[in-house]
N, C-alpha and C. Protein backbone atom coordinates (compact mmCIF):
# COMPACT_ATOMS: atom_id res chain seq x y z
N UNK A 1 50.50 22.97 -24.99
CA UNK A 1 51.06 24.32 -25.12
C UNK A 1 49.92 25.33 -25.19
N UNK A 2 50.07 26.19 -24.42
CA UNK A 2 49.11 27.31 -24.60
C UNK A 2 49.12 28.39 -25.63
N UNK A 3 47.68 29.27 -26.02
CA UNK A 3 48.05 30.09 -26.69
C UNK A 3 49.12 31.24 -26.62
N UNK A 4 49.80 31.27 -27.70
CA UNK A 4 50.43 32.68 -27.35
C UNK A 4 49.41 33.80 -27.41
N UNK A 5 49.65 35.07 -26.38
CA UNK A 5 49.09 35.94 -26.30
C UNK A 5 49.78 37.36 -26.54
N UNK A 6 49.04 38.47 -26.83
CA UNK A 6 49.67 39.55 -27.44
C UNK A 6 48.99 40.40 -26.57
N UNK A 7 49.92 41.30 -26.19
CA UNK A 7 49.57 42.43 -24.56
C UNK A 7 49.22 43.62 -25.81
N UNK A 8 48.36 44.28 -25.24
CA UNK A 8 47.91 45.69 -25.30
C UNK A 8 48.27 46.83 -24.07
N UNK A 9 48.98 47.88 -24.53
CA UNK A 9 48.86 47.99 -22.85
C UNK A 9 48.84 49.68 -22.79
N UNK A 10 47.62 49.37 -21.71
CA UNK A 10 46.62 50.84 -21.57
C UNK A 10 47.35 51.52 -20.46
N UNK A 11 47.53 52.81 -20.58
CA UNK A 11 48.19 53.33 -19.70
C UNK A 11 46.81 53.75 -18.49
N UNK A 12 47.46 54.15 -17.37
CA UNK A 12 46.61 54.18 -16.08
C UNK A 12 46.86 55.34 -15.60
N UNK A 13 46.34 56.23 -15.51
CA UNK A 13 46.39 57.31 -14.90
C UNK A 13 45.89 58.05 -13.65
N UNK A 14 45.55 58.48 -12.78
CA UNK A 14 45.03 58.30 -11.11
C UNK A 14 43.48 58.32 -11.81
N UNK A 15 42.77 58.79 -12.14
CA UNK A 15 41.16 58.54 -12.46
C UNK A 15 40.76 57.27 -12.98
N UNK A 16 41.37 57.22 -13.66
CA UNK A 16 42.01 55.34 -14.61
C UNK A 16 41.70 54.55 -13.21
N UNK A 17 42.87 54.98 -12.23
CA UNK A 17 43.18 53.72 -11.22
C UNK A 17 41.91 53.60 -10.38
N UNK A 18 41.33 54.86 -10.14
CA UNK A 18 40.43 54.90 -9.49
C UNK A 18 38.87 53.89 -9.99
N UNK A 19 38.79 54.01 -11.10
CA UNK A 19 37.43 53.24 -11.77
C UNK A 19 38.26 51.97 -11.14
N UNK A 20 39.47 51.15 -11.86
CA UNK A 20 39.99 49.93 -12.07
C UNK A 20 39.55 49.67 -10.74
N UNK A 21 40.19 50.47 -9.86
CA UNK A 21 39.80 49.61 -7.80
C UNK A 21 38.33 49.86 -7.67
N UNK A 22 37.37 50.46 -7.93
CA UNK A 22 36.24 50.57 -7.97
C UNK A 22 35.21 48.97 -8.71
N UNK A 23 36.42 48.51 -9.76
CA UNK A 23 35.69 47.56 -10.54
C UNK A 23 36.62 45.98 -10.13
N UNK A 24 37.41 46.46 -8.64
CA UNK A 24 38.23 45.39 -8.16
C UNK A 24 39.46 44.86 -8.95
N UNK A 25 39.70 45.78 -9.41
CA UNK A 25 40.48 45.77 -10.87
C UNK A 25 42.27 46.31 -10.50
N UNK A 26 42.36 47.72 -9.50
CA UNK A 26 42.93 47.91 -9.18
C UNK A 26 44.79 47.02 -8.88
N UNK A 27 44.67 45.95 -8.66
CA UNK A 27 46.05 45.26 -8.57
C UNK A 27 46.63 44.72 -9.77
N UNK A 28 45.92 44.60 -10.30
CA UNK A 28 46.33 44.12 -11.97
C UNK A 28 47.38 45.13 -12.82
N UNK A 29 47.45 46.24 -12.28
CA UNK A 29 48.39 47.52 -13.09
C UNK A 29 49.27 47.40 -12.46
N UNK A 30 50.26 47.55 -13.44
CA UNK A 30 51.84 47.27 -13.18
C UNK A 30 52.51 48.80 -12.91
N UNK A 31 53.40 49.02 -11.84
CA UNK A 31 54.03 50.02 -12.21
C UNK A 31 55.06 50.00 -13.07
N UNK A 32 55.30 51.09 -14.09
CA UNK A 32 56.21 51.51 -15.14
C UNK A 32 56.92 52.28 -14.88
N UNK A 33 57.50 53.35 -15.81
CA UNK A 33 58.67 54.38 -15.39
C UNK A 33 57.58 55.68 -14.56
N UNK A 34 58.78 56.39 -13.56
CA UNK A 34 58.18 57.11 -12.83
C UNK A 34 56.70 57.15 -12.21
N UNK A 35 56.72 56.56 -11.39
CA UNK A 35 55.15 56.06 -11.32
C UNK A 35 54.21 55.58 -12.25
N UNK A 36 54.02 55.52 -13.78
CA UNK A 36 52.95 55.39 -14.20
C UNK A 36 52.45 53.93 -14.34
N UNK A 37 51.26 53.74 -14.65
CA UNK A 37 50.73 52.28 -14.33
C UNK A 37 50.67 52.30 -15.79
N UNK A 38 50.56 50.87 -16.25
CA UNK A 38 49.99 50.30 -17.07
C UNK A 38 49.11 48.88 -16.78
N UNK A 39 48.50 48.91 -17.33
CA UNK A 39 47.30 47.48 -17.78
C UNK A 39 47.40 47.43 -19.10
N UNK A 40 47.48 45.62 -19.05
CA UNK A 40 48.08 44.77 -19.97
C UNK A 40 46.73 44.34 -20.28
N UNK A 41 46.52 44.48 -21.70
CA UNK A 41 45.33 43.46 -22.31
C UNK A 41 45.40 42.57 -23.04
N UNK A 42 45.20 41.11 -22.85
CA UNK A 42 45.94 40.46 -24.12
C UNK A 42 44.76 39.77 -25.06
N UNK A 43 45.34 40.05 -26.53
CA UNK A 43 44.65 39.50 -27.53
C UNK A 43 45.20 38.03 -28.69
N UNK A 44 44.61 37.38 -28.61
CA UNK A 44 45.05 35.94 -29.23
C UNK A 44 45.40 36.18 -30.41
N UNK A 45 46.27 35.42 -31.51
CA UNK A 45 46.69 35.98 -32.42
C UNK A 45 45.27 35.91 -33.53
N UNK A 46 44.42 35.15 -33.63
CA UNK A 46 42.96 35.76 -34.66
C UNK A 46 42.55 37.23 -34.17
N UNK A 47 42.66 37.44 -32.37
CA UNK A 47 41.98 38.85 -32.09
C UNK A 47 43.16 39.80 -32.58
N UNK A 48 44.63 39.80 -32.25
CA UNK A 48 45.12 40.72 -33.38
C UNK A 48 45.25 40.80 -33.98
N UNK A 49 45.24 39.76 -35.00
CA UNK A 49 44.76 40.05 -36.48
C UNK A 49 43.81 40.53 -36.89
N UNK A 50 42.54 40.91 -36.10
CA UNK A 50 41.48 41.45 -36.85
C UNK A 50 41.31 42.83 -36.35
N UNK A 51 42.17 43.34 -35.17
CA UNK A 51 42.53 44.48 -34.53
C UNK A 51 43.25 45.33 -35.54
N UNK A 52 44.41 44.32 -36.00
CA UNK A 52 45.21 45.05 -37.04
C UNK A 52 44.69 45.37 -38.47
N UNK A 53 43.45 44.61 -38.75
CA UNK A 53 42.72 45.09 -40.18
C UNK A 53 41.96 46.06 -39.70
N UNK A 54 41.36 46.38 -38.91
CA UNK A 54 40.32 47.19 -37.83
C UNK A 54 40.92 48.65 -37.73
N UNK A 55 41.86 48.48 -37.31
CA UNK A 55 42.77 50.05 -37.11
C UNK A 55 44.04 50.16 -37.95
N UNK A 56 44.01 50.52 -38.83
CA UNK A 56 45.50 50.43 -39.75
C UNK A 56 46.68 50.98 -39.14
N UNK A 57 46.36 51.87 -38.57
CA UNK A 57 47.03 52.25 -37.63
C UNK A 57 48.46 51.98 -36.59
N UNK A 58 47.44 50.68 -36.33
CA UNK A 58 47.99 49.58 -35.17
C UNK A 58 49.21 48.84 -36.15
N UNK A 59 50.34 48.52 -34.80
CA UNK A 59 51.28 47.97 -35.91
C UNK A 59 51.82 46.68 -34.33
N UNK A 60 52.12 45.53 -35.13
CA UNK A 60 52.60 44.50 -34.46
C UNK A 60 53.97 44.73 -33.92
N UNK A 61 54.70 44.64 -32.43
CA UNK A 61 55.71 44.51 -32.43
C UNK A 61 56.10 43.24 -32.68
N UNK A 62 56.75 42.86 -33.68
CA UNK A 62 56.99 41.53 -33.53
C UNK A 62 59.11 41.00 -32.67
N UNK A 63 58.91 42.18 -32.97
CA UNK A 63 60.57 41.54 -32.95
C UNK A 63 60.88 41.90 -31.40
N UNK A 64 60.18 42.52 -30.21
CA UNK A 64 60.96 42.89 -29.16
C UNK A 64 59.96 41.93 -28.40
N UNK A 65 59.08 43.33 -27.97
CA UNK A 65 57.85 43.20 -26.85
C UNK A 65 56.51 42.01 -27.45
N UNK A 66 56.59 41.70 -28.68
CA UNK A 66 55.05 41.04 -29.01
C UNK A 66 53.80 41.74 -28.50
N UNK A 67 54.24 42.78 -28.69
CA UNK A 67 53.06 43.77 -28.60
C UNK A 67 52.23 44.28 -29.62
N UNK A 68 50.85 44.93 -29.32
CA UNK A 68 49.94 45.32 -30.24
C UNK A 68 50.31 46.91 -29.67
N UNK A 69 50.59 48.03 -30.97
CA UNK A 69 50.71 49.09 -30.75
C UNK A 69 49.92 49.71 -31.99
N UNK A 70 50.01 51.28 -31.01
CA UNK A 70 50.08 52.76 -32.09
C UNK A 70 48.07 52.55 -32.20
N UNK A 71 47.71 51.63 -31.39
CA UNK A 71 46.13 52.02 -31.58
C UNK A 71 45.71 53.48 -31.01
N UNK A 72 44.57 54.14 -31.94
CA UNK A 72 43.85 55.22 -31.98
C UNK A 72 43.72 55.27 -30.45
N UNK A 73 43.90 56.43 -29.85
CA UNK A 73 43.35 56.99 -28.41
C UNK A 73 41.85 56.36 -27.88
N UNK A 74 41.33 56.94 -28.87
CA UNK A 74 39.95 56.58 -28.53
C UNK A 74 39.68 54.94 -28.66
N UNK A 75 40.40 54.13 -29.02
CA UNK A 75 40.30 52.80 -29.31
C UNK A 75 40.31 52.05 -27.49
N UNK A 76 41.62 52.93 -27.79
CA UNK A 76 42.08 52.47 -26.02
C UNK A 76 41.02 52.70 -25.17
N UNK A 77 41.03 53.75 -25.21
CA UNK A 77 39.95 54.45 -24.47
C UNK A 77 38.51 53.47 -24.33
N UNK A 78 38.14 53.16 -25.53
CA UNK A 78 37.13 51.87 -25.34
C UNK A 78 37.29 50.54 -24.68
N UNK A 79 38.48 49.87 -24.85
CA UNK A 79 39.20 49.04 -24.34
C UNK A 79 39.07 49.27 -23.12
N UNK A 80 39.36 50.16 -22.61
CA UNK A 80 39.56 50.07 -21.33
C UNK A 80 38.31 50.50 -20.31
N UNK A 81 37.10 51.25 -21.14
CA UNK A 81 35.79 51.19 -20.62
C UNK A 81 34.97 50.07 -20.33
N UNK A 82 35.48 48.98 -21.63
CA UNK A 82 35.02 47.79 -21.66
C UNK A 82 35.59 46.71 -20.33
N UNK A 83 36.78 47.12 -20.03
CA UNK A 83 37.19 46.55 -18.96
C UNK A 83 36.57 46.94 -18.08
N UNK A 84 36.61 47.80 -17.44
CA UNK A 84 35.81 48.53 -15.97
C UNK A 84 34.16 48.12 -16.33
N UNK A 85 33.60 47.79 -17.50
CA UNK A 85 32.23 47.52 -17.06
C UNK A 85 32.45 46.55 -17.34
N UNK A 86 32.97 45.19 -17.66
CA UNK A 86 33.12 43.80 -17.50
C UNK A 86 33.47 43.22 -16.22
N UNK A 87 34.77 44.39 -15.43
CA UNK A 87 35.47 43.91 -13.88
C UNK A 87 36.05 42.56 -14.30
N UNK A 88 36.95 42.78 -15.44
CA UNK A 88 37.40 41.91 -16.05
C UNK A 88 38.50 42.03 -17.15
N UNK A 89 40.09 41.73 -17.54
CA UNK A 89 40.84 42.46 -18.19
C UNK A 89 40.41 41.49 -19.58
N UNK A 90 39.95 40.24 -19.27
CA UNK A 90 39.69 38.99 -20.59
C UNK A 90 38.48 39.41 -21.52
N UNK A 91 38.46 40.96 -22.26
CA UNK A 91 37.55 41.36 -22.43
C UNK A 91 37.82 41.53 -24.01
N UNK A 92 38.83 40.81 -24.45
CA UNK A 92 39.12 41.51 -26.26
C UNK A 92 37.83 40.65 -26.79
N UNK A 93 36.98 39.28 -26.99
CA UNK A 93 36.31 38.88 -27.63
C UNK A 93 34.69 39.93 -27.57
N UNK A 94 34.66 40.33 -26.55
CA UNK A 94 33.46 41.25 -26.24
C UNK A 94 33.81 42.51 -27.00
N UNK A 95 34.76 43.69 -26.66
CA UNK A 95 35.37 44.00 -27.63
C UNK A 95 35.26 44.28 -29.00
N UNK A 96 35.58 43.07 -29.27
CA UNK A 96 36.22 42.99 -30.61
C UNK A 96 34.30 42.94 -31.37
N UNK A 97 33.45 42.06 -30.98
CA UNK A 97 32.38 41.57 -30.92
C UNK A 97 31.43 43.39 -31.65
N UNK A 98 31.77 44.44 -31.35
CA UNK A 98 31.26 45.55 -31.56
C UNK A 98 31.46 45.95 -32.21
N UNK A 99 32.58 45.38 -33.54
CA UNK A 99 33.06 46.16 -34.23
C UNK A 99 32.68 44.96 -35.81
């Protein structure tokens, strides 16, 4: 059985999309409502657990999506820098590694 994994998910916006295809990254974003993209990041349940002591902020969905939410802008915002200079979405241990 594999790990379960917990999505993060960074919204994409046309400058967004533009780095992501720049870093070959581009197909990985899903479209959402009315055009917008999202990219899915997923973190193992030790990496959201230490996400969730990290940003208090952040709150687990547990009961719908199994999602990691409500992280700081600027959190994302790192997250997703870290992706485009990795060219890689498997980037929470690097990440996480800075903090």
């Amino acid at each position: 059985m594999s790990e379960e994994k917990f999505p993060i998910n960074i919204w994409i916006n046309e400058d967004r999309y533009a780095k992501l295809s720049k870093a070959g990254l581009g197909d990985l974003c899903e479209e959402m409502l009315a055009g917008l993209k999202v990219l899915r990041v997923y973190a193992d349940a030790a990496q959201r657990d230490k996400i969730l002591k990290l940003f208090p902020t952040a709150k687990f969905d547990s009961a719908t999506t199994k999602s990691i939410e409500l992280l700081p802008k600027d959190v994302k915002d790192k997250i997703f820098d870290t992706i485009v200079e990795k060219e890689s979405v498997d980037i929470m241990a690097a990440f996480l590694a800075k903090f």
